[in-house]
Protein backbone atom coordinates (compact mmCIF):
# COMPACT_ATOMS: atom_id res chain seq x y z
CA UNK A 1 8.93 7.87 -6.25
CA UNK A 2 11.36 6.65 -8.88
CA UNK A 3 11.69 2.65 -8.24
CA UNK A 4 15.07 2.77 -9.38
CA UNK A 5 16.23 5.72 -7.57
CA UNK A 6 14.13 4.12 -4.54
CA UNK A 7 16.50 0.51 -4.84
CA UNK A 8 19.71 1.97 -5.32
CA UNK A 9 19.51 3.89 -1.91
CA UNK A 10 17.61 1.09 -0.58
CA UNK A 11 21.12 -0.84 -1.48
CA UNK A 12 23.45 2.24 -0.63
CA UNK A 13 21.96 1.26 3.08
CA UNK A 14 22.48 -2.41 3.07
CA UNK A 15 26.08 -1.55 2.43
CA UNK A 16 25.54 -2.19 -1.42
CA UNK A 17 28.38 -1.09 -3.68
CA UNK A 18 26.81 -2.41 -7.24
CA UNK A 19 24.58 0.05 -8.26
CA UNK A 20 24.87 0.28 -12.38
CA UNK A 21 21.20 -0.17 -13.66
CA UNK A 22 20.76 -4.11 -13.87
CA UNK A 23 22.95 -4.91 -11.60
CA UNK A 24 22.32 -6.72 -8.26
CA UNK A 25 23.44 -6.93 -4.89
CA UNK A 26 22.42 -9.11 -1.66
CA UNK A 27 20.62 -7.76 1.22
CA UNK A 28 21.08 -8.09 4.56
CA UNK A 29 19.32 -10.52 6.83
CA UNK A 30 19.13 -14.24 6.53
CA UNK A 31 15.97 -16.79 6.29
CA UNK A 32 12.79 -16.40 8.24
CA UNK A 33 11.27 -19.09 9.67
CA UNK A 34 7.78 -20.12 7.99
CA UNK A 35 4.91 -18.62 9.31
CA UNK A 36 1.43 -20.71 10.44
CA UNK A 37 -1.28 -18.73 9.21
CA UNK A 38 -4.81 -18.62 11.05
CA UNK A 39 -6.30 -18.76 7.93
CA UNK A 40 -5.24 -21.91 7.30
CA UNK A 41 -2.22 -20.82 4.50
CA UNK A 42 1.03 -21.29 5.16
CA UNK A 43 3.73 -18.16 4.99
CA UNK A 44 6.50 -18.41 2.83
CA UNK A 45 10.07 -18.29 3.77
CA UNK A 46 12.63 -16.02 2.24
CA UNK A 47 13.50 -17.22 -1.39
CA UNK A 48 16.34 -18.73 -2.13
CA UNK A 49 19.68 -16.24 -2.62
CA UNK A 50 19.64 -14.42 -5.76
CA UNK A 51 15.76 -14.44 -5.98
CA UNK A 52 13.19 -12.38 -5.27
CA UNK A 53 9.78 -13.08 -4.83
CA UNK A 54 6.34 -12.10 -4.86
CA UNK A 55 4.73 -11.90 -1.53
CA UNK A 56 0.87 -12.17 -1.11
CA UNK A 57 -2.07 -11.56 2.03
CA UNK A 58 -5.40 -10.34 2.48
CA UNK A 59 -8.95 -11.54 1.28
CA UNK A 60 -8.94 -14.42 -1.81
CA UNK A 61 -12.58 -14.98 -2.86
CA UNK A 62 -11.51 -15.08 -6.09
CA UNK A 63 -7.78 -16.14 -6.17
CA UNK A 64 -6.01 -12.54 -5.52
CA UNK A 65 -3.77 -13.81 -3.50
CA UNK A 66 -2.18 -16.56 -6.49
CA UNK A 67 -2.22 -19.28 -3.81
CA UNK A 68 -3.35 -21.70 -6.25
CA UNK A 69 -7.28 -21.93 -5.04
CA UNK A 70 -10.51 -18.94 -5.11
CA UNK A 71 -12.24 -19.72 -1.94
CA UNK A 72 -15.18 -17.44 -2.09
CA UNK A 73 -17.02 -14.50 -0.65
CA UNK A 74 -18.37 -14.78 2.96
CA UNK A 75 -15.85 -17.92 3.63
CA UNK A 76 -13.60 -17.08 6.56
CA UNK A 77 -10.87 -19.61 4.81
CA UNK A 78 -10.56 -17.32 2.15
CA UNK A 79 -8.92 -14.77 4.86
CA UNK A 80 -5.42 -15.02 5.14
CA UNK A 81 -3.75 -12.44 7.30
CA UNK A 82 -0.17 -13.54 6.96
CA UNK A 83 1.99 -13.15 4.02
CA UNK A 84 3.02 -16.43 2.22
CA UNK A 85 4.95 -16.55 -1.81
CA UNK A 86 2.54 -16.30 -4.70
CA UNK A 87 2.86 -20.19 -6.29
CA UNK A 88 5.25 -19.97 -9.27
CA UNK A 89 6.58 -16.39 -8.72
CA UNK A 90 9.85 -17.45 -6.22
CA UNK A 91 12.18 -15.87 -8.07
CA UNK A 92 12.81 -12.75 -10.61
CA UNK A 93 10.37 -10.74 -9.96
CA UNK A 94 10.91 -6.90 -10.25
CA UNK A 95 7.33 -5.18 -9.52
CA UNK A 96 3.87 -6.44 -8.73
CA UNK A 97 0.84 -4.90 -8.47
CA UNK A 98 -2.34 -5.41 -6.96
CA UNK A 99 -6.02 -4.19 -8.63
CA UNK A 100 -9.44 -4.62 -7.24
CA UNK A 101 -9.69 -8.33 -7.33
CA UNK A 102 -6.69 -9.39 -9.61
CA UNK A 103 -2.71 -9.06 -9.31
CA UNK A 104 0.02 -8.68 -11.71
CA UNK A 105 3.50 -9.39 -11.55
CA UNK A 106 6.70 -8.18 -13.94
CA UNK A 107 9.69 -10.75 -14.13
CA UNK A 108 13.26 -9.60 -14.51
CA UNK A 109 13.19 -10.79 -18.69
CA UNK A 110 10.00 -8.50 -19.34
CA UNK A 111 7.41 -10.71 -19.27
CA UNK A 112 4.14 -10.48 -17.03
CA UNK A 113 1.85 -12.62 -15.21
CA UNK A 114 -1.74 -12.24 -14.27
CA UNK A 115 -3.81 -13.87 -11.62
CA UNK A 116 -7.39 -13.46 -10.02
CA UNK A 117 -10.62 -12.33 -11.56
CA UNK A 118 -10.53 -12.69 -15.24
CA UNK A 119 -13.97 -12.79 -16.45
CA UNK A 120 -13.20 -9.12 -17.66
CA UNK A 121 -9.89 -10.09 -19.66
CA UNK A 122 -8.00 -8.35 -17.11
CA UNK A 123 -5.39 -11.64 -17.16
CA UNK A 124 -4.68 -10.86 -20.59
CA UNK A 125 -3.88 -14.58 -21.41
CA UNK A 126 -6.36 -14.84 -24.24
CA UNK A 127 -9.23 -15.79 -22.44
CA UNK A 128 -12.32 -14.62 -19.71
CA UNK A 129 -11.48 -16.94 -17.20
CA UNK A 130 -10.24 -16.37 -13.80
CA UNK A 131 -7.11 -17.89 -12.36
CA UNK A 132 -6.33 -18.83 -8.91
CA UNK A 133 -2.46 -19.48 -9.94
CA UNK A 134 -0.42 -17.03 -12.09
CA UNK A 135 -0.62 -17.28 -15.98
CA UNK A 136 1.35 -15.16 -18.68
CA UNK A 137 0.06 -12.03 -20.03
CA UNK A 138 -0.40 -13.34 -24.36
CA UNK A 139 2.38 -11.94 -27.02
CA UNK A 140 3.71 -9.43 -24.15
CA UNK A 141 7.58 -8.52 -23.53
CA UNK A 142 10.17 -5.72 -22.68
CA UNK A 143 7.86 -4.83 -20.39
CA UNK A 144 9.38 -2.12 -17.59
CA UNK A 145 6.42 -1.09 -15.53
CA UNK A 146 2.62 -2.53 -15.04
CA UNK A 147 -0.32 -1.19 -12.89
CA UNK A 148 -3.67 -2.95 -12.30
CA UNK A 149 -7.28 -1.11 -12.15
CA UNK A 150 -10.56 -2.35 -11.49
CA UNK A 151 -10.69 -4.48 -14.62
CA UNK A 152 -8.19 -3.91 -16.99
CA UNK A 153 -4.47 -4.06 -16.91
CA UNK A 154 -1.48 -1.83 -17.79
CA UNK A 155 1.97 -2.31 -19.05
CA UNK A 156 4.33 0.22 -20.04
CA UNK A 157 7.32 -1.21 -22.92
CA UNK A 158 10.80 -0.28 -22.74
CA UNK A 159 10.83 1.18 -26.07
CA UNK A 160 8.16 3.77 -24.33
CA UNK A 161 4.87 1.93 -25.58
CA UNK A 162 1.77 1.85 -23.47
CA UNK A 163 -0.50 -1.30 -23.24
CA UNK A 164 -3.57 -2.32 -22.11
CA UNK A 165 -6.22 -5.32 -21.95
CA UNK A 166 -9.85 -5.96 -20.16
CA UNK A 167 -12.78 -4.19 -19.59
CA UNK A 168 -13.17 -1.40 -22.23
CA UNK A 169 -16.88 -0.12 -21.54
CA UNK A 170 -15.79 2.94 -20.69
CA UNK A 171 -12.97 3.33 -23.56
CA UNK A 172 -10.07 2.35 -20.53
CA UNK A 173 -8.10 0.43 -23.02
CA UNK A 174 -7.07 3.62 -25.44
CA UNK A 175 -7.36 2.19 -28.72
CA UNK A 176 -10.47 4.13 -29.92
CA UNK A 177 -13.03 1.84 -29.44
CA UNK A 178 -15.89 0.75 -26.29
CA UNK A 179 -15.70 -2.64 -27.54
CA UNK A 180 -16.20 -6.05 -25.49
CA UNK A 181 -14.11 -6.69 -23.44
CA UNK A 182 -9.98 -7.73 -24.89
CA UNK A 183 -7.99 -10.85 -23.03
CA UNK A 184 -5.10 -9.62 -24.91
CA UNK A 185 -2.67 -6.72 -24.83
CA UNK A 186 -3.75 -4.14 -26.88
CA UNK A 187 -1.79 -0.79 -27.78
CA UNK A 188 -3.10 2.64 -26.41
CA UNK A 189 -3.06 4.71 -29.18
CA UNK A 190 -0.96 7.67 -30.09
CA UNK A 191 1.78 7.37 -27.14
CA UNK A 192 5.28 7.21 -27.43
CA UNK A 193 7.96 8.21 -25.39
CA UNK A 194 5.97 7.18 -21.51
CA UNK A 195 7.89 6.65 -18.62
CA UNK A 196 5.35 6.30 -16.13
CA UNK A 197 1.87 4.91 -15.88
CA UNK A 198 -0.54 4.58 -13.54
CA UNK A 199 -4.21 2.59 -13.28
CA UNK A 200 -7.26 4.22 -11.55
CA UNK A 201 -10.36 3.34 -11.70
CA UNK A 202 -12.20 2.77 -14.71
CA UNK A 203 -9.61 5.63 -16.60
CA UNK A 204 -5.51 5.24 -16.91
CA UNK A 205 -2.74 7.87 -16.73
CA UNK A 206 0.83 7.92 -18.59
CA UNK A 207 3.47 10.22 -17.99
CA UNK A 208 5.59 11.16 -21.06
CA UNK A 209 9.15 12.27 -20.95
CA UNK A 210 8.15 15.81 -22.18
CA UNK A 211 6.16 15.98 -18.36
CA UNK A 212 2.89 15.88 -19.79
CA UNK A 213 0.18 13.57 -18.58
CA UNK A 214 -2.43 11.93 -20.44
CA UNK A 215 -5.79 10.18 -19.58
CA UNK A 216 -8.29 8.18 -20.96
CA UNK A 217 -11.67 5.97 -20.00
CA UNK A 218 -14.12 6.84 -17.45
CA UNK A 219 -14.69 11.16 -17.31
CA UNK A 220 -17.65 11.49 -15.23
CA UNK A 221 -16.32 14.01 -12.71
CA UNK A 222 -13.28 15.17 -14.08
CA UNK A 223 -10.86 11.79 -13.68
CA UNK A 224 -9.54 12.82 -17.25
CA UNK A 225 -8.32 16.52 -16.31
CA UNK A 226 -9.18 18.47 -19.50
CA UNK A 227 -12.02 20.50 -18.28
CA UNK A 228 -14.70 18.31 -19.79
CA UNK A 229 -16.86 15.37 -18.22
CA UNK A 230 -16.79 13.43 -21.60
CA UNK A 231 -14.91 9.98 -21.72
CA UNK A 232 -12.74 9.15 -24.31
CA UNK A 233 -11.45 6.13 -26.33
CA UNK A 234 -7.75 7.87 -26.89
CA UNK A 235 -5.37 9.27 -24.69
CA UNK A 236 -6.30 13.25 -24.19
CA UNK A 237 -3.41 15.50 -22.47
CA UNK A 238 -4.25 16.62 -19.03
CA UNK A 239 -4.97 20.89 -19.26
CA UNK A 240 -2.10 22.68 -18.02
CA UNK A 241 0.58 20.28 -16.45
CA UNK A 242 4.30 20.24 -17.23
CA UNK A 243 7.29 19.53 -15.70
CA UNK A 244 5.58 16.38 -14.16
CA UNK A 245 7.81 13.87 -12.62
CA UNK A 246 5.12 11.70 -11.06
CA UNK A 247 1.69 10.28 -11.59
CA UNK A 248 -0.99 8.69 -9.21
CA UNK A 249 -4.49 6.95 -9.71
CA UNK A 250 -7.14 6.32 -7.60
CA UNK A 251 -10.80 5.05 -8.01
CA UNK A 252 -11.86 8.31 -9.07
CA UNK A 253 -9.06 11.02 -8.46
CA UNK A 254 -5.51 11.83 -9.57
CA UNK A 255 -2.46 13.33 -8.84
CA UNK A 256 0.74 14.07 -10.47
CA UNK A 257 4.25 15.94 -8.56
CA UNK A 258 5.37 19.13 -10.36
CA UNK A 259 9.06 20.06 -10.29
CA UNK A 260 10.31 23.13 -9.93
CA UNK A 261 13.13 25.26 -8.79
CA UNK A 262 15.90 24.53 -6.41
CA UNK A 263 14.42 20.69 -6.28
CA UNK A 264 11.09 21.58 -4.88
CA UNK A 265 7.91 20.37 -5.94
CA UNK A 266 4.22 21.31 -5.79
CA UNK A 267 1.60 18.64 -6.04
CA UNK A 268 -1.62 18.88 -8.05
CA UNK A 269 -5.16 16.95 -8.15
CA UNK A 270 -7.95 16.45 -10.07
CA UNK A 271 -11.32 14.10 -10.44
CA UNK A 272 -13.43 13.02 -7.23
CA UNK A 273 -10.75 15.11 -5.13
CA UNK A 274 -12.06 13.80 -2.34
CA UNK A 275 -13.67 17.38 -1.39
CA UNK A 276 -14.46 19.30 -4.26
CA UNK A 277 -14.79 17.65 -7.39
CA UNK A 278 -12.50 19.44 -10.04
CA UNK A 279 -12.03 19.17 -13.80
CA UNK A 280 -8.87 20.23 -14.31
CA UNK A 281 -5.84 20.24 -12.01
CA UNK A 282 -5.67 22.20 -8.84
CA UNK A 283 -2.68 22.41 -6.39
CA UNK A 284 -3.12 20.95 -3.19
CA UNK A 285 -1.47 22.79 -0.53
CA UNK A 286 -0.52 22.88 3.45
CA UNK A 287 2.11 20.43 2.55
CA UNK A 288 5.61 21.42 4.38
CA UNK A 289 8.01 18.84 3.16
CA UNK A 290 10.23 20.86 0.41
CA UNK A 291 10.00 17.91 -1.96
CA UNK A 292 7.78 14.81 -2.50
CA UNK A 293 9.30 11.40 -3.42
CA UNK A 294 6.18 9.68 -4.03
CA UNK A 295 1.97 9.87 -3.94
CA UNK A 296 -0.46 7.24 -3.59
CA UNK A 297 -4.41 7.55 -3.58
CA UNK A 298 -6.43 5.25 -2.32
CA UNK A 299 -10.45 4.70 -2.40
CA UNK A 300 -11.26 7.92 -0.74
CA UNK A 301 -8.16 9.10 0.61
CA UNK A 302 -4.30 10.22 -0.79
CA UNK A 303 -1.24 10.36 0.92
CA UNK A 304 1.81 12.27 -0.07
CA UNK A 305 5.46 11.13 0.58
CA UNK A 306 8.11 13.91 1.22
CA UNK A 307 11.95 12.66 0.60
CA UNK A 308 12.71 13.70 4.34
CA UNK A 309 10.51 10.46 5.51
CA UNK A 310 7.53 12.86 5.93
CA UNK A 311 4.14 11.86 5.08
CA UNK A 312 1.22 13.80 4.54
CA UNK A 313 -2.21 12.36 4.27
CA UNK A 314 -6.05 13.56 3.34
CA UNK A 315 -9.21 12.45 2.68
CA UNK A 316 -11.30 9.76 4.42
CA UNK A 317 -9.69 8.11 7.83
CA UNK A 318 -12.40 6.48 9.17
CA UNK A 319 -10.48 3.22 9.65
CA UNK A 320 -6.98 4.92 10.14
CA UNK A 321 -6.22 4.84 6.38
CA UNK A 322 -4.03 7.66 6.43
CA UNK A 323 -1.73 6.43 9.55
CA UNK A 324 -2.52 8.52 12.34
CA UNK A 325 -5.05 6.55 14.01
CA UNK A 326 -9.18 6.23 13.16
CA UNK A 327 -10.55 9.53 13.11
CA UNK A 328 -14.40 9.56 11.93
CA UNK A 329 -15.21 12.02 8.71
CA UNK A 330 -13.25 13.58 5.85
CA UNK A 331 -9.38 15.45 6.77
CA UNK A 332 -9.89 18.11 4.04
CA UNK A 333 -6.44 19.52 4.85
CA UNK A 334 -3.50 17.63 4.27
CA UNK A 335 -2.36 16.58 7.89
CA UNK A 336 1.28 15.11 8.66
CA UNK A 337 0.99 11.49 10.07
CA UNK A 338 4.89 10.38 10.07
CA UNK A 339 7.49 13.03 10.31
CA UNK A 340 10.81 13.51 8.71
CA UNK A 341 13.33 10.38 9.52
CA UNK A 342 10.59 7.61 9.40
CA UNK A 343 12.39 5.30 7.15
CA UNK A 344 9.84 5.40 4.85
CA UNK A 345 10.42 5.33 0.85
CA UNK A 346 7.77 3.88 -0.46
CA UNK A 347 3.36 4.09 0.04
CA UNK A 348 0.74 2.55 -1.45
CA UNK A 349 -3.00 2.85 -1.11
CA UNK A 350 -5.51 0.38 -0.87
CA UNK A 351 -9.29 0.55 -1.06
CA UNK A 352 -9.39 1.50 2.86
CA UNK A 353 -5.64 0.40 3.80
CA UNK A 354 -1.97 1.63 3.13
CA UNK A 355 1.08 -0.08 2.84
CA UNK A 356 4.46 1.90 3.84
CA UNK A 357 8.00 0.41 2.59
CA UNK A 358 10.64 1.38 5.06
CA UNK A 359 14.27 1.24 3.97
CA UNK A 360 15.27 -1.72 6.51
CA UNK A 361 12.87 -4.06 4.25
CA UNK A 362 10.10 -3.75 6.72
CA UNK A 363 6.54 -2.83 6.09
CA UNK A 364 3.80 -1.07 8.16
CA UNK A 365 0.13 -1.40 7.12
CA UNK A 366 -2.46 0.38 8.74
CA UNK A 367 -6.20 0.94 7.82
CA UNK A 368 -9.22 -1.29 7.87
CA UNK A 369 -8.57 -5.14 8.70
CA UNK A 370 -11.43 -6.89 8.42
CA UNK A 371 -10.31 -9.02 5.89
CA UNK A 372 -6.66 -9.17 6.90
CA UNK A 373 -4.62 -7.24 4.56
CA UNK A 374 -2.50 -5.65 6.98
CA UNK A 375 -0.46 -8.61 7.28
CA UNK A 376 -0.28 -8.43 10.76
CA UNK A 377 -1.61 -12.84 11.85
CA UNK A 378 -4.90 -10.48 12.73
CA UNK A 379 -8.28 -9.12 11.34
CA UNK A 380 -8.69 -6.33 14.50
CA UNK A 381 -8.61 -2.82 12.61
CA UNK A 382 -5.56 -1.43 14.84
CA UNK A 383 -5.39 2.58 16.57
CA UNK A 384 -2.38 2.83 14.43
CA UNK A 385 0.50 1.17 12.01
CA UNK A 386 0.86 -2.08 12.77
CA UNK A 387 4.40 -4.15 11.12
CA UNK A 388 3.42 -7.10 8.45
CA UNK A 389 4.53 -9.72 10.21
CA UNK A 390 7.74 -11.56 8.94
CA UNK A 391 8.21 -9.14 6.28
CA UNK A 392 12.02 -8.02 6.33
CA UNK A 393 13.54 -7.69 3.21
CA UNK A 394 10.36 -5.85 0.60
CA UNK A 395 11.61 -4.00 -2.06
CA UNK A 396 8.12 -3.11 -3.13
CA UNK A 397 4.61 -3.36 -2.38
CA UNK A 398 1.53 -2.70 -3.89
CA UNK A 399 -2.34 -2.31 -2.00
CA UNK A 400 -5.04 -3.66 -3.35
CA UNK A 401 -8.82 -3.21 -2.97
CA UNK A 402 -8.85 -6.19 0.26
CA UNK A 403 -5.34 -7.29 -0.42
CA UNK A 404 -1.60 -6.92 -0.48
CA UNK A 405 1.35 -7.57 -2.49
CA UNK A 406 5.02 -7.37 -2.01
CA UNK A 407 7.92 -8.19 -4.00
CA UNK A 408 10.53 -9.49 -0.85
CA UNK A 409 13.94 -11.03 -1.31
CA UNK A 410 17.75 -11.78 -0.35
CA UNK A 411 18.73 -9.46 -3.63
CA UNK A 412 17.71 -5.68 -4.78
CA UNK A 413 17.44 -5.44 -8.68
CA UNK A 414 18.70 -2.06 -9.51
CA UNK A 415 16.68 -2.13 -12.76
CA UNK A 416 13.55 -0.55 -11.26
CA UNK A 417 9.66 -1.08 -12.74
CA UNK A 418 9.72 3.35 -14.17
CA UNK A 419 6.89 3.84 -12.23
């Protein structure tokens, strides 16, 4: 869903009167009290009025979670099932989001920071070392929208730019080349005029203002949409989509929202598919919301999000991933988990986990737990959604492969991220 559009009636139901695009208003709901944190991390209050922070829990082997430390694999310290603030990030922040094993973040003047794994480049700060504590992206500003993959990094420029840095074995980075791997923001070539973008996972998507998608990287069963299963170094327009209003990544799979008349939609996939691999864009049906507000896809799953509060999910849901409870095998259909009037505005898929934004500032998060990135103090895989614990006042979150994200605060920016 539009971020924007998502904030301002996030703020028309806090009461909220100042809605002009960069504008801000306060929230309701005062200061939580810190949190302890069985994994030995403490949570963070609520930032200080007129900020808004990024939010971090789940698994930190190698310094996700920008706590300031990478505490290996197979170390139960390095679990932290609680949400606590991202060190350095307490204030302006408008978007983060969260890759495989590192985490981006987009301030409020354009800039963006990087933390986690960075032997790939993904941290775009000139180098191919990983940091456990944010760092800036190098020579990178006006930037309105960034998604993470498995290891490279997107940013989308206001003046409609796309960029990318990391791992380019596959082509991922769109400048023509499968070179070694670039710690610095490089421009995709050939697109202008993007409004959207989206990272999956070893290809990348951008929307363009015309509502045509394009793709690029990784092609092995179809992730690019053109009917072929050969990668490619430049952005290549997805076969027969327009009118697109929305775009979605996953590991191998896409998915983009179609408008159409009278303010419906129709919603189309293509890649892994979850079911039946397909190289071009088919329409997934069985869907009864009129409209969809957002999509998400996840490591073997997608979920669907109609703009009554319905939500709609498919795919994998052996730990629960798709909210309605484990259920062993594939769902081939979409099924509805959450019907219309849940609150819900927001989703966002994990490797086995989803995140849901509710419009009181709340978040559930249901799916595997093992490593604790439903936010919840526990690491028990629930029967259903489970609320991340002290979480009250998210404007945005973002699921990672074993980790979460949030962006949580006393104030809603009204300039949203364009994704």
């Amino acid at each position: 869903m539009n971020i924007a559009r998502r904030i301002r009636r996030l703020a028309r139901q806090s009461g909220c009167t100042a809605l002009a695009i960069g504008a801000a208003c306060v929230m309701a709901g005062g200061a939580q009290d810190a949190l302890a944190d069985v994994g030995g991390r403490a949570a963070a209050a609520l930032p200080a009025p007129n900020a808004q922070a990024a939010g971090s829990w789940g698994y930190n082997p190698v310094g996700q979670l920008g706590i300031g430390i990478a505490e290996g694999y197979k170390n139960p310290a390095a679990i932290h099932p609680l949400y606590g603030q991202v060190l350095g990030l307490a204030s302006g922040v408008v978007q983060v989001a969260a890759g495989n094993t590192h985490s981006l973040a987009l301030r409020s003047d354009g800039t963006v920071r990087a933390w986690g794994q960075g032997t790939h480049g993904e941290l775009g700060d000139g180098t191919l070392s990983s940091s456990a504590t944010p760092v800036q992206v190098y020579g990178l500003s006006g930037v309105v929208a960034v998604a993470a993959g498995i290891k490279d990094s997107l940013a989308l420029r206001s003046d409609g730019t796309v960029w990318d840095w990391g791992e380019n074995q596959f082509g991922q980075l769109g400048n023509g080349t499968t070179a070694d791997s670039q710690p610095t923001p490089v421009r995709v070539l050939g697109l202008t005029g993007v409004t959207k973008i989206a990272a999956g996972g070893n290809f990348n998507l951008a929307l363009r203002s015309d509502g045509t998608v394009w793709a690029w990287g990784f092609n092995q069963v179809g992730e690019l949409g053109n009917g072929t299963t050969v990668d490619s170094t430049v952005p290549r327009q997805v076969t027969g989509l327009s009118h697109v209003t929305s775009i979605a990544a996953g590991p191998n799979s896409s998915l983009a929202i179609r408008s159409a008349a009278y303010g419906q939609t129709t919603l189309w996939e293509w890649g892994g598919n979850f079911n039946n691999p397909a190289q071009t864009a088919q329409q997934v049906t069985g869907i009864d919301a009129f409209s969809l507000a957002d999509i998400t896809v996840g490591g073997s799953f997608a979920l669907a999000l109609g703009t009554d509060g319905s939500v709609w999910g498919w795919g994998d849901d052996t730990f629960g991933e798709l909210g309605n409870g484990p259920h062993p095998g594939a769902v081939t259909r979409p099924v509805e988990t959450f019907g219309p009037g849940s609150g819900i505005v927001q989703l966002s898929a994990g490797g086995q986990h989803t995140l849901a934004l509710k419009s009181n500032g709340t978040v559930l998060a249901f799916g595997f737990n093992d490593t604790g990135p439903l936010g919840d103090g526990d690491r028990v895989t629930p029967p259903g959604p489970v609320q991340v614990t002290g979480m009250t006042t998210a404007v945005q979150v973002s699921a990672g492969w074993q980790f979460s994200l949030a962006v949580y605060g006393s104030v809603v920016v009204t300039k949203g991220p364009g994704i």
